[in-house]
C-alpha atoms as a PDB file:
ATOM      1  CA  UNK A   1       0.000   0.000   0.000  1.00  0.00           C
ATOM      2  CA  UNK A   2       1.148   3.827  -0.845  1.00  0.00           C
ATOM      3  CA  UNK A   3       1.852   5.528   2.434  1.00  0.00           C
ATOM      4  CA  UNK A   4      -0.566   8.280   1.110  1.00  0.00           C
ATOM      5  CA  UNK A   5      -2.831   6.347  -0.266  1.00  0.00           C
ATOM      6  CA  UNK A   6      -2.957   4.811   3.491  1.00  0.00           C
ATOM      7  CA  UNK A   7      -2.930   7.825   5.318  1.00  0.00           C
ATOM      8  CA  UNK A   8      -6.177   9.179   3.418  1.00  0.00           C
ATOM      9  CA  UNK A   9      -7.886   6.185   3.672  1.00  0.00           C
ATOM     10  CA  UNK A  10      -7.525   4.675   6.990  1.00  0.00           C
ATOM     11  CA  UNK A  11     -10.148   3.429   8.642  1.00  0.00           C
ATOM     12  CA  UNK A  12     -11.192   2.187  12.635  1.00  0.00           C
ATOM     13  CA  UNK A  13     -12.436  -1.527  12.920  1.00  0.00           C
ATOM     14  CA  UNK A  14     -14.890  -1.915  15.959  1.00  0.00           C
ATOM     15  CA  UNK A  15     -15.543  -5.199  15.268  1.00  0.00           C
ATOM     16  CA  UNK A  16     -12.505  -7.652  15.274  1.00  0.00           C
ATOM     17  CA  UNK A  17     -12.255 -11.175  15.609  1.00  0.00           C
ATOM     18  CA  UNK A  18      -9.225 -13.993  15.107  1.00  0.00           C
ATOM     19  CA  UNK A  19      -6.362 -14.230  14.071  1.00  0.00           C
ATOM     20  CA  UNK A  20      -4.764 -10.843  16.335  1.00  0.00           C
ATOM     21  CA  UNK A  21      -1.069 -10.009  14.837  1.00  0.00           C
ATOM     22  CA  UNK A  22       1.443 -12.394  14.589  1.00  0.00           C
ATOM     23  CA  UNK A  23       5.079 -11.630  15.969  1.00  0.00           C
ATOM     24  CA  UNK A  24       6.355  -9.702  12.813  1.00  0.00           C
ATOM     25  CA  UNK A  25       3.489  -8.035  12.707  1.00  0.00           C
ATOM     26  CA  UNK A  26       3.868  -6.611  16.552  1.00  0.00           C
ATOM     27  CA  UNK A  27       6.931  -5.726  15.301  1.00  0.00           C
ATOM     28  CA  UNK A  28       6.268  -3.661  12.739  1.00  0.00           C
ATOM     29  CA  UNK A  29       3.330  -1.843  14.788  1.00  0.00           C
ATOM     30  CA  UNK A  30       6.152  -1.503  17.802  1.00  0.00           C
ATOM     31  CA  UNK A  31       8.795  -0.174  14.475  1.00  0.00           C
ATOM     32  CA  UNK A  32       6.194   1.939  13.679  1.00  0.00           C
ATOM     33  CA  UNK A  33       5.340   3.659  16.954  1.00  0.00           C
ATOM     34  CA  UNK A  34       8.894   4.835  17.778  1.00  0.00           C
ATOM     35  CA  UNK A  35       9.050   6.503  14.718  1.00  0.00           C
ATOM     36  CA  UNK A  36       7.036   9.124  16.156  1.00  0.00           C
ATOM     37  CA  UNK A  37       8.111  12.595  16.236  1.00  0.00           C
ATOM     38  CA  UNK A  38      10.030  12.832  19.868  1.00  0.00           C
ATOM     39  CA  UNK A  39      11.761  15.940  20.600  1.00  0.00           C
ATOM     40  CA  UNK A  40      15.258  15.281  22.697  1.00  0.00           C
ATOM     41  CA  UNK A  41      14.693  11.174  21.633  1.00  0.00           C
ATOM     42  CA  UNK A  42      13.302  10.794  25.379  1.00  0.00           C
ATOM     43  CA  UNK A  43      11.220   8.046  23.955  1.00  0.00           C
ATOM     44  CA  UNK A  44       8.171   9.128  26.657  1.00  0.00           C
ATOM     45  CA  UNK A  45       6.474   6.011  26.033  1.00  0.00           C
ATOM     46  CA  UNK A  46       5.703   1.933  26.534  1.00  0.00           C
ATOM     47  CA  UNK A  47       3.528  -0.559  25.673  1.00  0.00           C
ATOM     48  CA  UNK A  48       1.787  -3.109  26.862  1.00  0.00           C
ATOM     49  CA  UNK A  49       0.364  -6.270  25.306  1.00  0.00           C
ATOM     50  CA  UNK A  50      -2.653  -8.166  26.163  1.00  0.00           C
ATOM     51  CA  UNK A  51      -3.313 -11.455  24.465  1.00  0.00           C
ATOM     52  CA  UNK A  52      -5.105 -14.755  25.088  1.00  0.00           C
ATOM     53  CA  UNK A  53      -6.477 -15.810  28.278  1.00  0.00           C
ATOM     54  CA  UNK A  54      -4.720 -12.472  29.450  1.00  0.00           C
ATOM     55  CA  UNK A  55      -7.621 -10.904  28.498  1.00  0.00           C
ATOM     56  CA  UNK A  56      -9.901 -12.882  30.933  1.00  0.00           C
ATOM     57  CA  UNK A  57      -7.425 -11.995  33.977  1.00  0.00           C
ATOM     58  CA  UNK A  58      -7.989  -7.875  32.629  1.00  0.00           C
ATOM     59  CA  UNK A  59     -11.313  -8.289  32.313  1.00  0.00           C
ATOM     60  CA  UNK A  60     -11.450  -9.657  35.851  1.00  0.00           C
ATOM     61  CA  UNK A  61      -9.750  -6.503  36.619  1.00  0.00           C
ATOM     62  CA  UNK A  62     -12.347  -4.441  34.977  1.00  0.00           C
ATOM     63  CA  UNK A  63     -15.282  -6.163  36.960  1.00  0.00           C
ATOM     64  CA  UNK A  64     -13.184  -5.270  40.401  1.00  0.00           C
ATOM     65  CA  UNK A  65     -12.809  -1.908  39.193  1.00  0.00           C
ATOM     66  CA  UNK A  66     -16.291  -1.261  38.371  1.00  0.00           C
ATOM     67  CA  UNK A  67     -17.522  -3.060  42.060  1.00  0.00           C
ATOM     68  CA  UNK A  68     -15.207  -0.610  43.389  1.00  0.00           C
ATOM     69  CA  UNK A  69     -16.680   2.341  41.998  1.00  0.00           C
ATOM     70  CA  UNK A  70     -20.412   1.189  41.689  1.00  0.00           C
ATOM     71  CA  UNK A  71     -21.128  -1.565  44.508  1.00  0.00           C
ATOM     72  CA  UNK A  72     -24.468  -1.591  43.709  1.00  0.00           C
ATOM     73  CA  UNK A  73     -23.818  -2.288  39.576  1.00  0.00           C
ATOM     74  CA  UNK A  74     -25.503  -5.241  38.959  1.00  0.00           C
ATOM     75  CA  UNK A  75     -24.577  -8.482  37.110  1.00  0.00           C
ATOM     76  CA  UNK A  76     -24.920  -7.437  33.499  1.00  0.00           C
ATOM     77  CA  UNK A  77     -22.425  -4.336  33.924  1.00  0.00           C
ATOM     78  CA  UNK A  78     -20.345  -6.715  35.612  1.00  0.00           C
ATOM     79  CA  UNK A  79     -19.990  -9.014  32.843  1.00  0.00           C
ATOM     80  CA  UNK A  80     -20.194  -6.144  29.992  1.00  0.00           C
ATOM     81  CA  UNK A  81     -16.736  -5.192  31.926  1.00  0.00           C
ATOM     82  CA  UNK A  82     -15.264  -8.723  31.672  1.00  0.00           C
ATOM     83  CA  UNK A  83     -15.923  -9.064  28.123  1.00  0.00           C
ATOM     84  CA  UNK A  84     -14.068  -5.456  26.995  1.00  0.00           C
ATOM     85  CA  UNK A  85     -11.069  -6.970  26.295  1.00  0.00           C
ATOM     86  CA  UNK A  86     -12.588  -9.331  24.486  1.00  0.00           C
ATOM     87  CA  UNK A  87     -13.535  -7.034  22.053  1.00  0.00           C
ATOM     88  CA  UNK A  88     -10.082  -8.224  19.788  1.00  0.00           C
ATOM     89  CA  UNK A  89      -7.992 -11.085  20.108  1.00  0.00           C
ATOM     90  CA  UNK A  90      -4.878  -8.389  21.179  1.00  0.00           C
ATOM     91  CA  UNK A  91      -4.446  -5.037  23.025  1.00  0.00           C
ATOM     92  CA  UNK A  92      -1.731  -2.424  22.628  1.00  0.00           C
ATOM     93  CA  UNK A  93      -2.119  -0.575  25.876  1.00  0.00           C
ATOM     94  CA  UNK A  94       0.079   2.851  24.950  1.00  0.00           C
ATOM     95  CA  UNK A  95       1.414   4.291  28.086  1.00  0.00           C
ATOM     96  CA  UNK A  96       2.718   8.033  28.549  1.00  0.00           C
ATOM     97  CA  UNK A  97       5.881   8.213  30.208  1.00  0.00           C
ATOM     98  CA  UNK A  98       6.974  11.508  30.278  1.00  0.00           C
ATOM     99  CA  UNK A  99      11.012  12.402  31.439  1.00  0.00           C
ATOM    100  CA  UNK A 100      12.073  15.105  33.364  1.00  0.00           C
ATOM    101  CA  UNK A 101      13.675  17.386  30.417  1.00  0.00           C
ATOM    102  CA  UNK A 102      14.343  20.977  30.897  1.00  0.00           C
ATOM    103  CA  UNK A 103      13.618  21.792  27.552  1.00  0.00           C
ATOM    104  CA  UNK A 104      10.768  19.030  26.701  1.00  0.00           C
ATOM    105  CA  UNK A 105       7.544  19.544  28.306  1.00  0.00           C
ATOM    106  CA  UNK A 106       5.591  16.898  29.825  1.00  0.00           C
ATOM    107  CA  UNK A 107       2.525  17.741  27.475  1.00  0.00           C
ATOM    108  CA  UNK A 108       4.904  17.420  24.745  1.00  0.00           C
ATOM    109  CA  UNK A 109       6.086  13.923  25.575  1.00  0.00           C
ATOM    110  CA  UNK A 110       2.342  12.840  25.900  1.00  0.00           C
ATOM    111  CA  UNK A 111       1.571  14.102  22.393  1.00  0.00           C
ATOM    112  CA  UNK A 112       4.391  12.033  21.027  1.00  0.00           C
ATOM    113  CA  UNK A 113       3.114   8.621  22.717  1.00  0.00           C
ATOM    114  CA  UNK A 114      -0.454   9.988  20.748  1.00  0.00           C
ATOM    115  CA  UNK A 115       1.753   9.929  17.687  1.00  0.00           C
ATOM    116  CA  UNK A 116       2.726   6.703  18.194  1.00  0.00           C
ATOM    117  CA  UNK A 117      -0.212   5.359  19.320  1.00  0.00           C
ATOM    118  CA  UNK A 118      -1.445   7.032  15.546  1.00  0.00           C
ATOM    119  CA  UNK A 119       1.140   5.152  13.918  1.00  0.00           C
ATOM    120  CA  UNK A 120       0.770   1.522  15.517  1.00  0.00           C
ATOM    121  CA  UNK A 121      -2.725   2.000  13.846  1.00  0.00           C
ATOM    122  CA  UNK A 122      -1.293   2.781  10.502  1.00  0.00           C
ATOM    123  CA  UNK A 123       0.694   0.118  10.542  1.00  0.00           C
ATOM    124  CA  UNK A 124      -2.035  -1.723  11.173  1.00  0.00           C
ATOM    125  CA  UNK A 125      -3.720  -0.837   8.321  1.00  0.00           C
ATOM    126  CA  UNK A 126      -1.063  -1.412   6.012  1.00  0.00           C
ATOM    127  CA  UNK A 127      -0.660  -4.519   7.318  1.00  0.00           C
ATOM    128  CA  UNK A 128      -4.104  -5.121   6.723  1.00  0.00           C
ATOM    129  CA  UNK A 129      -5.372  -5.750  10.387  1.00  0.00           C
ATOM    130  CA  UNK A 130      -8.027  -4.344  11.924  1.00  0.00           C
ATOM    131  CA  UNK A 131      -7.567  -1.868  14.528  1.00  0.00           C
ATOM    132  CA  UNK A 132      -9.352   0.955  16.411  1.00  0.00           C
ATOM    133  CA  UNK A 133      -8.416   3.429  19.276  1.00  0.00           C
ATOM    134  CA  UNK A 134     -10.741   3.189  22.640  1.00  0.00           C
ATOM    135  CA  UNK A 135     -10.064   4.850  26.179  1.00  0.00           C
ATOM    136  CA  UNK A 136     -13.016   5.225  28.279  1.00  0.00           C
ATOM    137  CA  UNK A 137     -12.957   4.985  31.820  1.00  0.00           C
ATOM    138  CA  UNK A 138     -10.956   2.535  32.229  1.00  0.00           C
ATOM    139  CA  UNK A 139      -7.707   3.993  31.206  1.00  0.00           C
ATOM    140  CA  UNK A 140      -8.424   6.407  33.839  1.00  0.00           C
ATOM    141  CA  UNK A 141      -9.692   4.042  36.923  1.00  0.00           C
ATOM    142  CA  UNK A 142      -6.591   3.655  40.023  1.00  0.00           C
ATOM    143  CA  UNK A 143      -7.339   0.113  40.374  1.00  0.00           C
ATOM    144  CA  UNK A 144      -6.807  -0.687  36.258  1.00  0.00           C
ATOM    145  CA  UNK A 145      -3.811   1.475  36.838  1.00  0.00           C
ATOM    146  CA  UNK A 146      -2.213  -0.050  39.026  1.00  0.00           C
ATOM    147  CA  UNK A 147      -3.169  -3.950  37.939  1.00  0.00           C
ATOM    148  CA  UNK A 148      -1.056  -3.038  34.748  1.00  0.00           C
ATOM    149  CA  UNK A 149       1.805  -1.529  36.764  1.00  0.00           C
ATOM    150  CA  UNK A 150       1.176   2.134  35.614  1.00  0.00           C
ATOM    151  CA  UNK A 151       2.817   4.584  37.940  1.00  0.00           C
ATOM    152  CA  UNK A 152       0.964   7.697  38.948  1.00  0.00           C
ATOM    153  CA  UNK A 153       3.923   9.886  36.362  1.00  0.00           C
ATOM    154  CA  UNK A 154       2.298   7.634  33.606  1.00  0.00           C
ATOM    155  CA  UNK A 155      -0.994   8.251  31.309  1.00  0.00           C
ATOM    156  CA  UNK A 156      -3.052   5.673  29.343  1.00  0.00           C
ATOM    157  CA  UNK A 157      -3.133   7.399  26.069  1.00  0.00           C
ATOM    158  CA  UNK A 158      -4.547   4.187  24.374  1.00  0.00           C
ATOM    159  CA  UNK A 159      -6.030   1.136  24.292  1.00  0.00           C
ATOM    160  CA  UNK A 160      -5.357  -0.246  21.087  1.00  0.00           C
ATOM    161  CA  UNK A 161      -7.678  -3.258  19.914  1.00  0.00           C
ATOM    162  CA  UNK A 162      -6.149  -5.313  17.138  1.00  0.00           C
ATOM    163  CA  UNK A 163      -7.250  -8.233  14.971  1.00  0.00           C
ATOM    164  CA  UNK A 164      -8.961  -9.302  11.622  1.00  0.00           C
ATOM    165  CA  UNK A 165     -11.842  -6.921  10.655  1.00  0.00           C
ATOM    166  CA  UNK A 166     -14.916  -8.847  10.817  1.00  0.00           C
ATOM    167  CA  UNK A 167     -17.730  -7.385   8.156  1.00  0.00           C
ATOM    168  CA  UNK A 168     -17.200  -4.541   5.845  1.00  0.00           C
ATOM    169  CA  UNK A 169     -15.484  -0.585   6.788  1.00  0.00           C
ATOM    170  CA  UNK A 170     -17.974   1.723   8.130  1.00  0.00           C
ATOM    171  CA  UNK A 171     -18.968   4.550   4.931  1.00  0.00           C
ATOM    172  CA  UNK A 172     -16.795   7.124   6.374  1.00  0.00           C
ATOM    173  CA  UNK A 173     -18.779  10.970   5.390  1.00  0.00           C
ATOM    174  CA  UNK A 174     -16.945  12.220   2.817  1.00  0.00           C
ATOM    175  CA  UNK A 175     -14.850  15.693   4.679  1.00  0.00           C
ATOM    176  CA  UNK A 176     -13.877  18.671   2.855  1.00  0.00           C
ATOM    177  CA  UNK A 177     -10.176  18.645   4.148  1.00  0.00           C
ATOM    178  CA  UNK A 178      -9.531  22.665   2.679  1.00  0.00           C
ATOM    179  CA  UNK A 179     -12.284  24.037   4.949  1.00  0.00           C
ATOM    180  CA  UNK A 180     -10.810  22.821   7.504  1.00  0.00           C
ATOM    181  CA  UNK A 181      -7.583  25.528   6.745  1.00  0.00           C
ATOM    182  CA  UNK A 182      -7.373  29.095   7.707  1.00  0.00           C
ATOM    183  CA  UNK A 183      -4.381  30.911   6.343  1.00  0.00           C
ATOM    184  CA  UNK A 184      -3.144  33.892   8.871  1.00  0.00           C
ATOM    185  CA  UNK A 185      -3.653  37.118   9.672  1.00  0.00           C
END
């Protein structure tokens, strides 16, 4: 695939199913990622991958963070929060770890781990896997945080879901990319 040709067409995959990427594929996602622009090469991020019956032992995690929050939730949020990771047959958790730099700011180092969050899902695409980008209130919750050993200095940015697409792309609406361009003063 062109990179341009992939870049204007990319596309999210909600709905994913088996096989998830094989080893040279996580490689080229992880190849991918640290290309990302990264002022002062602090490389402010890390990943973390979620496969297999993994998934169950997160989405046990999930359940215990919801009964934390909501101990009255009842049993079908409970097991809507066990099956989230079972959305895809892998997660790319993309952690913010921003370095104390006198002349890189933390919100810097946070937008490059977005950048390479953006380009593990390009790779994706060209590598014709399905992917799409979710956070939600997990990525946020103390007890998730610190079941996948993120310090309190470290963001979720990402929770990457990966696999085969399973049906056909969404119609994307068709955007009118000048309009969204000023030019200044």
């Amino acid at each position: 695939m062109e990179l341009l040709q992939g870049l204007e067409t990319r596309y999210s995959s909600p709905k994913l199913t088996e096989p998830g990427p094989d080893a040279t594929q996580m490689q080229h996602l992880l190849k991918a990622a640290i290309r990302a622009p990264d002022h002062g090469l602090l490389r402010p991020w890390r990943f973390i991958t979620v496969t297999g019956e993994d998934r169950n032992k997160l989405g046990e995690v999930f359940v215990q963070a919801r009964q934390r929050n909501q101990p009255d939730c009842n049993e079908i949020q409970l097991e809507r929060c066990r099956q989230i990771p079972m959305r895809a047959p892998t997660l790319m958790i993309v952690v913010a770890n921003p370095k104390p730099h006198p002349k890189v700011p933390e919100a810097e180092q946070i937008q490059s781990t977005a950048a390479a969050a953006y380009g593990i899902l390009m790779a994706a695409y060209a590598q014709q896997l399905g992917a799409i980008w979710r956070t939600g209130w997990v990525v946020h919750d103390s007890h998730v945080r610190s079941s996948l050993g993120i310090s309190l200095s470290e963001q979720i940015i990402a929770i990457i879901y990966l696999g085969t697409p399973l049906g056909q792309a969404i119609a994307r609406p068709h955007l009118d990319a000048a309009s969204l361009m000023t030019n200044w003063p």
